[in-house]
C-alpha atoms as a PDB file:
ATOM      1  CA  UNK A   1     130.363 115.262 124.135  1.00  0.00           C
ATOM      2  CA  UNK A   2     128.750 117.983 125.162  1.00  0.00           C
ATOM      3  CA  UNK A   3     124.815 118.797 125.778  1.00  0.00           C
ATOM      4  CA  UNK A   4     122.699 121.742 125.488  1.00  0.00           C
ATOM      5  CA  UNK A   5     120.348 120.431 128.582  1.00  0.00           C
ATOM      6  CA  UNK A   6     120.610 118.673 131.672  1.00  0.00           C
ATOM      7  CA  UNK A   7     118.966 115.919 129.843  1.00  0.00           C
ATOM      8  CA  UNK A   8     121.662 113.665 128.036  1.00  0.00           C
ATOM      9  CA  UNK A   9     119.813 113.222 124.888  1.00  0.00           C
ATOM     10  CA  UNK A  10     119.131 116.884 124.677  1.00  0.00           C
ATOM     11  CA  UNK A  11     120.998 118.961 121.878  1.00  0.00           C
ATOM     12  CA  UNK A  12     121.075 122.865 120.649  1.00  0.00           C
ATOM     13  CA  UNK A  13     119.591 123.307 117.241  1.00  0.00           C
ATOM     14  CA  UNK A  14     119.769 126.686 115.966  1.00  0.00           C
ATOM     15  CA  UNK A  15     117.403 128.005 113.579  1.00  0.00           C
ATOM     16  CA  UNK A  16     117.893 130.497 110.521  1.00  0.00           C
ATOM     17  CA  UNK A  17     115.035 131.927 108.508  1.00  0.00           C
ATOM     18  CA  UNK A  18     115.369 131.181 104.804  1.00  0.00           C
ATOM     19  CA  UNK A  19     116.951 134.796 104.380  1.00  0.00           C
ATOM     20  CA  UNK A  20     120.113 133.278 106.366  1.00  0.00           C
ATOM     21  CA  UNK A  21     119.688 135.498 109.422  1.00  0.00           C
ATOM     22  CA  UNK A  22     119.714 133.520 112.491  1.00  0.00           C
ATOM     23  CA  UNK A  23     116.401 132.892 114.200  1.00  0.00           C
ATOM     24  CA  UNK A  24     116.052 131.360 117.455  1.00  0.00           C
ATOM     25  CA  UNK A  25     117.827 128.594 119.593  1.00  0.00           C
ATOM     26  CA  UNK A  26     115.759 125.223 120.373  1.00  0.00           C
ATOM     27  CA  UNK A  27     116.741 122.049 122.420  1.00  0.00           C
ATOM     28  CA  UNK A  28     115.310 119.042 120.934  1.00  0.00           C
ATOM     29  CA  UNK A  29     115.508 115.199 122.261  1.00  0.00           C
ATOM     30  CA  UNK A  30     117.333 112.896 119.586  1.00  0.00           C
ATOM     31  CA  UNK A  31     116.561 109.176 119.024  1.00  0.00           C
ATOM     32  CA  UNK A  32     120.043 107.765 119.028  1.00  0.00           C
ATOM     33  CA  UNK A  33     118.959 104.770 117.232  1.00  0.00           C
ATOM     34  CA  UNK A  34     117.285 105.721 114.158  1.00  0.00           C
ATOM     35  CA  UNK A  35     120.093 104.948 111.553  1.00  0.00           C
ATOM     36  CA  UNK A  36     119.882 108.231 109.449  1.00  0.00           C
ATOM     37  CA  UNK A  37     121.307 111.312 111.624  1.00  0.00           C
ATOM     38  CA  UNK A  38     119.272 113.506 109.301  1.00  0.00           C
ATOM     39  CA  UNK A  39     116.199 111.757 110.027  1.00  0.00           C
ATOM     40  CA  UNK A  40     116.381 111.371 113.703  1.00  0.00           C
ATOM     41  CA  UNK A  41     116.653 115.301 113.899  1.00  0.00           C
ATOM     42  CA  UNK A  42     113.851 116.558 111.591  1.00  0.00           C
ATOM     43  CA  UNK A  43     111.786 113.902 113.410  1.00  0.00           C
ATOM     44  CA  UNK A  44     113.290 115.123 116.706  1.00  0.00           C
ATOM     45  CA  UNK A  45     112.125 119.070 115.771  1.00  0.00           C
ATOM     46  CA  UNK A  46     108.609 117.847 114.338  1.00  0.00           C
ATOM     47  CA  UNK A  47     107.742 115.820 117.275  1.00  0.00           C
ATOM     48  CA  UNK A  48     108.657 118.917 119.708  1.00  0.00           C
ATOM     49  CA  UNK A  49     107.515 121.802 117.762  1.00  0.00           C
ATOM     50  CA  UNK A  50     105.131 120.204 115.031  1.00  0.00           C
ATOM     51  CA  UNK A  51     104.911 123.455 113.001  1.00  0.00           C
ATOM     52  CA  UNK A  52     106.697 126.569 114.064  1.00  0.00           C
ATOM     53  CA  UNK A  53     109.898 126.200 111.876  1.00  0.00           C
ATOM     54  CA  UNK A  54     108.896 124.580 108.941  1.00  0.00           C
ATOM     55  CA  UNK A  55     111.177 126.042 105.910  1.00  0.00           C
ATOM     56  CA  UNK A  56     113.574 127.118 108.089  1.00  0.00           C
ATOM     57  CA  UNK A  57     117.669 125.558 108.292  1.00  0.00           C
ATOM     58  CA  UNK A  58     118.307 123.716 111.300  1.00  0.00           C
ATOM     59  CA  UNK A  59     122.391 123.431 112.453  1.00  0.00           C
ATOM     60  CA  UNK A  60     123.285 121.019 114.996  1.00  0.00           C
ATOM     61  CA  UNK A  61     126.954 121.228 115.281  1.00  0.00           C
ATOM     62  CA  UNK A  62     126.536 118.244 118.309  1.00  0.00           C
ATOM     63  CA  UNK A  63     124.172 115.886 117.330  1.00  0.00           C
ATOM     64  CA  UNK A  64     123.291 112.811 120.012  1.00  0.00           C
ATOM     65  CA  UNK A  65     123.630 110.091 117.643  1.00  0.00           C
ATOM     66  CA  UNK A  66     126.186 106.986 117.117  1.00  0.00           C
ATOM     67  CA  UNK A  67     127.292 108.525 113.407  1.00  0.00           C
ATOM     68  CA  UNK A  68     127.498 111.941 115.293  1.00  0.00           C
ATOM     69  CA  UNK A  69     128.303 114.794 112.907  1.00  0.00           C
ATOM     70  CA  UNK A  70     127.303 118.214 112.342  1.00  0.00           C
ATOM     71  CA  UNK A  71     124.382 118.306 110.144  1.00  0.00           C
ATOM     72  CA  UNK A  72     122.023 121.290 108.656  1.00  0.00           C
ATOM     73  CA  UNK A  73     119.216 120.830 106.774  1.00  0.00           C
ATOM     74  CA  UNK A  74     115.872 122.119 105.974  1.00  0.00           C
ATOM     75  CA  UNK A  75     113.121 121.783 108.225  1.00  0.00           C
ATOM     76  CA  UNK A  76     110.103 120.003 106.742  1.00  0.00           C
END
């Protein structure tokens, strides 16, 4: 697996703006137990950067989770 960070739990999550044109790169801290992959990220982003990127798509193409899979989804 590989890692965005020194940190092991670290992963990249790229941003788009809701046009589709890529935004910015971010390294966010996973929970690796939570049971929903989606979940653990968008609390992962919140929890980091509380507002910044709300409304914006989120791609993790490495998640740090036990059902590890790349997800995107819409930041809330």
């Amino acid at each position: 697996m590989t890692h965005f960070c020194v940190d092991e739990n670290s992963i990249r999550v790229d941003l788009f703006k809701p046009s589709g044109k890529w935004y910015t790169t971010i390294s966010v801290k996973m929970n690796f137990t939570n049971p929903s992959i989606h979940n653990s990220l968008q609390e992962a982003i919140k929890e980091k950067y509380p507002t910044n990127y709300e409304g914006m798509t989120a791609v993790c193409l490495n998640p740090f989770h036990k059902f590890s899979h790349p997800v995107m989804l819409t930041v809330k």
